[in-house]
N, C-alpha and C. Protein backbone atom coordinates (compact mmCIF):
# COMPACT_ATOMS: atom_id res chain seq x y z
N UNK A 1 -23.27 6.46 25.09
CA UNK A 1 -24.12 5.27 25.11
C UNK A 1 -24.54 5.02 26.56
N UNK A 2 -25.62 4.84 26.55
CA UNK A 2 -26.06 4.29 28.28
C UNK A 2 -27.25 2.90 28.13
N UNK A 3 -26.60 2.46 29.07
CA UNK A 3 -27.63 0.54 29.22
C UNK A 3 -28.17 1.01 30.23
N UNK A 4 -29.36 0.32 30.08
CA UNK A 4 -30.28 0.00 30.80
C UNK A 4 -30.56 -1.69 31.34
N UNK A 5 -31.17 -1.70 32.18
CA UNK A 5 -31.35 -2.69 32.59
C UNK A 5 -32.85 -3.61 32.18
N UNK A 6 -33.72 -2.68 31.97
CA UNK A 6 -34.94 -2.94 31.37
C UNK A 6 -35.26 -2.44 30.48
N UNK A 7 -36.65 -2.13 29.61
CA UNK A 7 -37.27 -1.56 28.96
C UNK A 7 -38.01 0.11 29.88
N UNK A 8 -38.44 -0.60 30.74
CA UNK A 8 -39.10 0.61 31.50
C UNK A 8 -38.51 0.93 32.23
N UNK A 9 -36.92 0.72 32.16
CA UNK A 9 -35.86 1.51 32.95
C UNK A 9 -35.45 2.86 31.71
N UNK A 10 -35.46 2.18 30.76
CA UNK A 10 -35.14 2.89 29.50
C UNK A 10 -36.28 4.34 29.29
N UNK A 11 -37.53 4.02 29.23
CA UNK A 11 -38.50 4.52 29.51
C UNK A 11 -38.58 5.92 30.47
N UNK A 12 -38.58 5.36 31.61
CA UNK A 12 -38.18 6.47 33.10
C UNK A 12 -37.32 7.33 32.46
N UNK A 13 -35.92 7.38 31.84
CA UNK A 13 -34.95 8.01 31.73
C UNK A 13 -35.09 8.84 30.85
N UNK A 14 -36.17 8.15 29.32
CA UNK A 14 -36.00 9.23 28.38
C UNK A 14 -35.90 10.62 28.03
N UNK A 15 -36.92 11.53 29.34
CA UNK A 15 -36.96 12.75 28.96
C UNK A 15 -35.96 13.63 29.75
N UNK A 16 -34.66 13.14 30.33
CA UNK A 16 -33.29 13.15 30.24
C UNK A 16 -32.56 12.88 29.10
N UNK A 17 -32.81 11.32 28.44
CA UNK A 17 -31.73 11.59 27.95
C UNK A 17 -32.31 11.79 26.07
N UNK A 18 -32.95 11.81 26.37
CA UNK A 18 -33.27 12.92 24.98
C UNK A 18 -32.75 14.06 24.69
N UNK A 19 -32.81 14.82 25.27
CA UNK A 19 -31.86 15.88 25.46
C UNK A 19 -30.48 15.71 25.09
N UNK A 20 -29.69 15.13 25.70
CA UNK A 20 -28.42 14.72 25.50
C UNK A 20 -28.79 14.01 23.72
N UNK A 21 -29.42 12.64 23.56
CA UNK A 21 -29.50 12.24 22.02
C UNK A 21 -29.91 13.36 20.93
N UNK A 22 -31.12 14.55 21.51
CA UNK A 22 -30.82 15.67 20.42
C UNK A 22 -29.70 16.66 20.01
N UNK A 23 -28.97 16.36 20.78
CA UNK A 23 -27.54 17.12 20.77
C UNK A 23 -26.64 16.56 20.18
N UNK A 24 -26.38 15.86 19.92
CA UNK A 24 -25.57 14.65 19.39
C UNK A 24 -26.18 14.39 17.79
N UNK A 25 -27.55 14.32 17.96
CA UNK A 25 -27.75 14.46 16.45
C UNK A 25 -27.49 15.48 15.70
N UNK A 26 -28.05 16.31 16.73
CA UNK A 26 -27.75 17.83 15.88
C UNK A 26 -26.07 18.13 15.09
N UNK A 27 -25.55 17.83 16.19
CA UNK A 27 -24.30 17.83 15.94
C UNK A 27 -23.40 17.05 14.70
N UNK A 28 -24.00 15.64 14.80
CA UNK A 28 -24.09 15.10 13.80
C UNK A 28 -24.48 15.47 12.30
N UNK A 29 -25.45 16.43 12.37
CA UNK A 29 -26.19 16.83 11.12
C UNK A 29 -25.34 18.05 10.91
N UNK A 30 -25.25 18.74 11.69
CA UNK A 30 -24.22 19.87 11.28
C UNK A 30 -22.99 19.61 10.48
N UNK A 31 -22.26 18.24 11.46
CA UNK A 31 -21.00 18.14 10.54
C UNK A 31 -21.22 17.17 9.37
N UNK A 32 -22.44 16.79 9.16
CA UNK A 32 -22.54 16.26 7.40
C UNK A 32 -22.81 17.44 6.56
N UNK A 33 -23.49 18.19 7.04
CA UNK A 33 -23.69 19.34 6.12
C UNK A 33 -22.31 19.97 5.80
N UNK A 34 -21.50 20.68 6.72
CA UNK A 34 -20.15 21.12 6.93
C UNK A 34 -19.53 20.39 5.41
N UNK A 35 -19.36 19.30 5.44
CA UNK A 35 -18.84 17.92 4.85
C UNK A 35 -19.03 18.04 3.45
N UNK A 36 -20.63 18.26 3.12
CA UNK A 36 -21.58 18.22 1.81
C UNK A 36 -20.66 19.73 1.56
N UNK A 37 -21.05 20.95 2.07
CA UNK A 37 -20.41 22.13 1.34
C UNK A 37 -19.23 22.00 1.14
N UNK A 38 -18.26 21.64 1.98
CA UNK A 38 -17.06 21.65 1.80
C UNK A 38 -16.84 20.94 0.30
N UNK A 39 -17.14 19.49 0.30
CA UNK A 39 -17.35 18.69 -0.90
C UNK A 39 -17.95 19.31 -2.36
N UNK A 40 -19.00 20.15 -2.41
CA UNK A 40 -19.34 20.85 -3.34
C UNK A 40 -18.15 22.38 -3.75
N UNK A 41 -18.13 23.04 -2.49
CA UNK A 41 -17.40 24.06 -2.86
C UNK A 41 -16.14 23.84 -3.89
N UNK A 42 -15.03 22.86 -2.80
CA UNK A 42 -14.25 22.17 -4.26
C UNK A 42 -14.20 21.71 -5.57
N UNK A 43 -15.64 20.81 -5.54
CA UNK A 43 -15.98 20.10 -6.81
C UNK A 43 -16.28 21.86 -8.07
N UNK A 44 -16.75 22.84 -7.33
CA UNK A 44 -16.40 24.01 -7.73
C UNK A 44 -15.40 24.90 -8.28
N UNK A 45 -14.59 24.42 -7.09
CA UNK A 45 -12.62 25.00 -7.09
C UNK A 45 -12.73 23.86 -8.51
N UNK A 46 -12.60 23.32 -8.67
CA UNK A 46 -12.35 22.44 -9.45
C UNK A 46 -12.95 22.37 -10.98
N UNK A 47 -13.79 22.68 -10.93
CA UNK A 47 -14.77 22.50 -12.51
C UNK A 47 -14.73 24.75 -13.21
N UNK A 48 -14.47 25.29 -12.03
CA UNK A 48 -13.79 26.64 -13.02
C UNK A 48 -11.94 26.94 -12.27
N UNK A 49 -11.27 25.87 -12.33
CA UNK A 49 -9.51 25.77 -11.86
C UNK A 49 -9.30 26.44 -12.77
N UNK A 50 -8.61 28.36 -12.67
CA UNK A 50 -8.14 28.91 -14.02
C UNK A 50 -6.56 28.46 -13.71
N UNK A 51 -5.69 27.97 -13.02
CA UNK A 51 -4.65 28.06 -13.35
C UNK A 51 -3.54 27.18 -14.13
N UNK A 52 -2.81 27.41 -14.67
CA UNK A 52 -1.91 26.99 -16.08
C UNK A 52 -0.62 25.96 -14.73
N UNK A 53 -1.56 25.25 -13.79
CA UNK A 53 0.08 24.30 -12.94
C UNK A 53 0.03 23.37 -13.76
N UNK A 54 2.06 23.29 -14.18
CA UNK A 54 1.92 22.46 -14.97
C UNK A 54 3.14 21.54 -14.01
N UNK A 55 3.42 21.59 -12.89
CA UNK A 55 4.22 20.76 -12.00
C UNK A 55 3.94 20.79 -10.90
N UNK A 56 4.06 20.07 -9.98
CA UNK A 56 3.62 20.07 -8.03
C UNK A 56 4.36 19.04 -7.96
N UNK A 57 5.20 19.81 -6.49
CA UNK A 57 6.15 18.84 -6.11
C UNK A 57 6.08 18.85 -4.71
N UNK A 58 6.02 17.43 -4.18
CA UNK A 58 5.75 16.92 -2.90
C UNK A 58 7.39 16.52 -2.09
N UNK A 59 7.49 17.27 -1.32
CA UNK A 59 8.61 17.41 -0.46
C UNK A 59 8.45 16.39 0.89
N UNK A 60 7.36 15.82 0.70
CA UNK A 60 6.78 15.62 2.24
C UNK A 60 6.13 16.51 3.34
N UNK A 61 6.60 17.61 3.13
CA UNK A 61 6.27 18.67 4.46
C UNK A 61 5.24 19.84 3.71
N UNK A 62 6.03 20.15 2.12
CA UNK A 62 5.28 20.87 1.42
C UNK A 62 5.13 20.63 0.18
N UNK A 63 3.96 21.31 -0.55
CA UNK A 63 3.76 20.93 -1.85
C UNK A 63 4.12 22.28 -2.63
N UNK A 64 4.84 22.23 -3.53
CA UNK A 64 5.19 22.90 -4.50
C UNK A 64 4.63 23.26 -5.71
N UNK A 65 3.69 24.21 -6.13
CA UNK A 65 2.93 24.54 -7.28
C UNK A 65 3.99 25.37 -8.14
N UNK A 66 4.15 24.96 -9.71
CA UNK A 66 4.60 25.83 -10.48
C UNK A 66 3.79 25.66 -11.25
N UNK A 67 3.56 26.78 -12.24
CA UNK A 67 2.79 27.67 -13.11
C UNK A 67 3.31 27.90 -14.25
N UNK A 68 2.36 27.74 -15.16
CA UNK A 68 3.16 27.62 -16.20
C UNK A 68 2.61 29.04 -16.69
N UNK A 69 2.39 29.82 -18.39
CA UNK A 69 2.05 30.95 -18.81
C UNK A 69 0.31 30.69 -18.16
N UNK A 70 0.34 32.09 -17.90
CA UNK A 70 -1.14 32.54 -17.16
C UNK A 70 -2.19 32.44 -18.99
N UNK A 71 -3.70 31.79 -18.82
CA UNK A 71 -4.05 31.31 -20.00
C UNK A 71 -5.60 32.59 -19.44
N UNK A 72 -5.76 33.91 -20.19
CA UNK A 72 -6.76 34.49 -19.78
C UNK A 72 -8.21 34.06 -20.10
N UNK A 73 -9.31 34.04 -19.33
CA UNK A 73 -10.37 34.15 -19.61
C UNK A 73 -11.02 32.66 -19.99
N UNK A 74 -10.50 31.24 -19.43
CA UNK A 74 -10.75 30.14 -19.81
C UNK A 74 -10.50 29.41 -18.45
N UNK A 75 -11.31 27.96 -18.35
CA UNK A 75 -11.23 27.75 -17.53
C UNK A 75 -10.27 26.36 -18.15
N UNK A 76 -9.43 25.72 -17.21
CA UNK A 76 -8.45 24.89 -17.26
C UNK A 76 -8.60 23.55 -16.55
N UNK A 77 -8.81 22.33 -17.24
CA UNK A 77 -9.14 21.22 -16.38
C UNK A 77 -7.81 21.19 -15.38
N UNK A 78 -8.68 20.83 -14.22
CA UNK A 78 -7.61 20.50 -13.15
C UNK A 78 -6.98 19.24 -13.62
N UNK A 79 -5.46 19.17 -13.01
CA UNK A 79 -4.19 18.82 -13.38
C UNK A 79 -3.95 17.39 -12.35
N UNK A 80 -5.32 16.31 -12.58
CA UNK A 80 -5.35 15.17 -11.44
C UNK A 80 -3.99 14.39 -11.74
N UNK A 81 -3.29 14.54 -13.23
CA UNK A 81 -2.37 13.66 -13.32
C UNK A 81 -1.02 13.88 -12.44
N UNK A 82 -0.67 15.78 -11.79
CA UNK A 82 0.16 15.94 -11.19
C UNK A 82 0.00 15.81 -10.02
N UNK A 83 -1.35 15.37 -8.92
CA UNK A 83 -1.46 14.82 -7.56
C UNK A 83 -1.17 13.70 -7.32
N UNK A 84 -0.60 13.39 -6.00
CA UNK A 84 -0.97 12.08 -5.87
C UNK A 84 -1.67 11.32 -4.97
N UNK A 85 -2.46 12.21 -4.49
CA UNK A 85 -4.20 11.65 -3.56
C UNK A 85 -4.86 12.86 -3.51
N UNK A 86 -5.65 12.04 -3.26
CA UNK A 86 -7.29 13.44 -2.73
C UNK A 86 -6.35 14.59 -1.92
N UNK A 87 -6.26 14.08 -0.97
CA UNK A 87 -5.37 15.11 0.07
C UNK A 87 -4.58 16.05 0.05
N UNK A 88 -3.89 15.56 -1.24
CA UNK A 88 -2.74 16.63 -1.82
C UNK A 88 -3.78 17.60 -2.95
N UNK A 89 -4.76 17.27 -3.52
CA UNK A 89 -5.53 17.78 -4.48
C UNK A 89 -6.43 18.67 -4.12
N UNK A 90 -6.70 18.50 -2.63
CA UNK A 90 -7.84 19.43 -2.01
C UNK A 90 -6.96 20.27 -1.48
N UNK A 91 -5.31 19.80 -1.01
CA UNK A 91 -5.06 21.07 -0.33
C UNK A 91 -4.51 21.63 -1.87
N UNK A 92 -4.44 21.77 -2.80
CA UNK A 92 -3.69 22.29 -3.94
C UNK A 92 -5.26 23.23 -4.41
N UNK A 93 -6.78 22.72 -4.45
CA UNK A 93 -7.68 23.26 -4.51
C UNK A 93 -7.82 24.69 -3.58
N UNK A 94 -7.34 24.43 -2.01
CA UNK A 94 -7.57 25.11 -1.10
C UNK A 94 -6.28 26.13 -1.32
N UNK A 95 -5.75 25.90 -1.16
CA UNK A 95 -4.43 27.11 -1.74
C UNK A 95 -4.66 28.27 -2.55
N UNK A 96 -5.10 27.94 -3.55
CA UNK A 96 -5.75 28.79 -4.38
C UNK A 96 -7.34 29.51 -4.05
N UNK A 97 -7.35 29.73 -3.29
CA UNK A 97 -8.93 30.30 -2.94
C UNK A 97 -8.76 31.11 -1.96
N UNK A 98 -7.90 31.74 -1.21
CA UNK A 98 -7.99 32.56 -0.36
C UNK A 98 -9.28 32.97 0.49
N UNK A 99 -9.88 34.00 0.05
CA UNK A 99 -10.84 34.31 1.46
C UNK A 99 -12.40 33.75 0.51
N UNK A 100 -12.33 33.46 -1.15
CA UNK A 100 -13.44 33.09 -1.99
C UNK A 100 -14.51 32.24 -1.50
N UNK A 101 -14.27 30.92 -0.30
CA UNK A 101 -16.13 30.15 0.36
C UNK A 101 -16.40 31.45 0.69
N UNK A 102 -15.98 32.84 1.47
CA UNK A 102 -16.88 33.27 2.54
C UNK A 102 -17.27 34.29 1.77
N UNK A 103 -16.66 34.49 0.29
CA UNK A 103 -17.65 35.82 -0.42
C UNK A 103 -18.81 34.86 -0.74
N UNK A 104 -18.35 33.56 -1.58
CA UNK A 104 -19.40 32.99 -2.24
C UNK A 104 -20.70 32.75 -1.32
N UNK A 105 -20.29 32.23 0.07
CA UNK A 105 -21.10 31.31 0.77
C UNK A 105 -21.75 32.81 1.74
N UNK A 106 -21.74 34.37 1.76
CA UNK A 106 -21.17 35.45 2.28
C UNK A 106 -22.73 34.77 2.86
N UNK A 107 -24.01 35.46 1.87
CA UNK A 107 -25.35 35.18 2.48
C UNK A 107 -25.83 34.02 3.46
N UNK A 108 -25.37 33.03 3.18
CA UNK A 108 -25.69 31.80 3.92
C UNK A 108 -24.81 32.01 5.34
N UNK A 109 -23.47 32.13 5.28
CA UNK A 109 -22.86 31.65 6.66
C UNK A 109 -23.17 33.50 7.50
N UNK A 110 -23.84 34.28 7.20
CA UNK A 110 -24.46 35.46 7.81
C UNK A 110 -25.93 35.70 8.74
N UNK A 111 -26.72 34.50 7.66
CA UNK A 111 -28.03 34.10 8.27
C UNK A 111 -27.55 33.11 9.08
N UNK A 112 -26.81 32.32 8.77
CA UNK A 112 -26.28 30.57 9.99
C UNK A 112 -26.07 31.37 11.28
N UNK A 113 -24.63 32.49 11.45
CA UNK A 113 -24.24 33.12 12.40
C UNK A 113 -25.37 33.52 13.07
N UNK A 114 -26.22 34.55 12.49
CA UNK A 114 -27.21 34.78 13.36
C UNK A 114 -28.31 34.47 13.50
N UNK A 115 -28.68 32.88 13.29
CA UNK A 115 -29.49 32.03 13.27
C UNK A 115 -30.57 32.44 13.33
N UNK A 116 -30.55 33.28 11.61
CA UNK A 116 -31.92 33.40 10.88
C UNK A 116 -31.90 32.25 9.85
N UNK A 117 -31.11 31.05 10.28
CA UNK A 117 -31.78 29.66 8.60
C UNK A 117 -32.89 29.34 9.10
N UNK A 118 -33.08 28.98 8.01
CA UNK A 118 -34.36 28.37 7.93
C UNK A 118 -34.36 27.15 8.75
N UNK A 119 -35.14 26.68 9.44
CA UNK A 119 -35.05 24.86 10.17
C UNK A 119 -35.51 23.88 8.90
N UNK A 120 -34.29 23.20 8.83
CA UNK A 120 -34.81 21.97 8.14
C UNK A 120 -34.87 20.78 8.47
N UNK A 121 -35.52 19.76 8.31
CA UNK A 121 -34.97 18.45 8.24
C UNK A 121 -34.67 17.27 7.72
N UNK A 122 -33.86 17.19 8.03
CA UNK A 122 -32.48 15.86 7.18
C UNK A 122 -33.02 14.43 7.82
N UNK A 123 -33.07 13.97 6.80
CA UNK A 123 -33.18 12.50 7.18
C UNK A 123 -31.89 12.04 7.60
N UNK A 124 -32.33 10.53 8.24
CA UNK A 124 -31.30 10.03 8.93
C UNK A 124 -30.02 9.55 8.08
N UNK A 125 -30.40 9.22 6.86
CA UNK A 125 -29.23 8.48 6.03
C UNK A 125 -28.19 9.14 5.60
């Protein structure tokens, strides 16, 4: 944040600190996006969850998944009644997925790296 003392003190400075405010947005926009995939990818982990946990047990330090008989070829509503917050549910989501965002997401985070995306723009909200 920087004050000014006037309006046309504000003025003088801008094409300084513009620079600095496009960076900051950018940055900003990056980590909502980050945020949005992350949020979808799960809601993913989540709507094809094949596994049969039919207990999780919270130690404090760690969470404990047991499994009940493996159920082939079906997908299995996730088990919200054995979490007990988001936190424990995303890392119980994330557990199970091993190296799977970076096959799924393989095309996208390949063009990001070598910043062939496309430019878009995001509104402010």
């Amino acid at each position: 944040m920087t004050s000014y003392c006037d309006a046309e003190c504000q003025k003088m400075d801008w094409s300084k600190h513009k620079k600095i405010c496009n960076g900051i947005s950018l940055e900003r926009t990056i980590q909502r996006v980050a945020h949005l995939l992350q949020d979808v990818f799960l809601l993913f982990c989540e709507k094809t969850y094949d596994c049969n946990t039919v207990k999780i047990e919270d130690t404090g330090k760690v969470l404990y998944l047991y499994d009940g008989p493996f159920i082939p070829g079906i997908y299995i509503p996730f088990p919200n009644h054995l979490v007990g917050n988001e936190k424990d549910k995303r890392m119980v989501l994330c557990t199970l997925m091993c190296a799977e965002p970076i096959a799924y997401l393989h095309d996208f985070l390949s063009e990001l790296l070598e910043g062939e995306c496309i430019q878009t723009k995001f509104s402010a909200n």
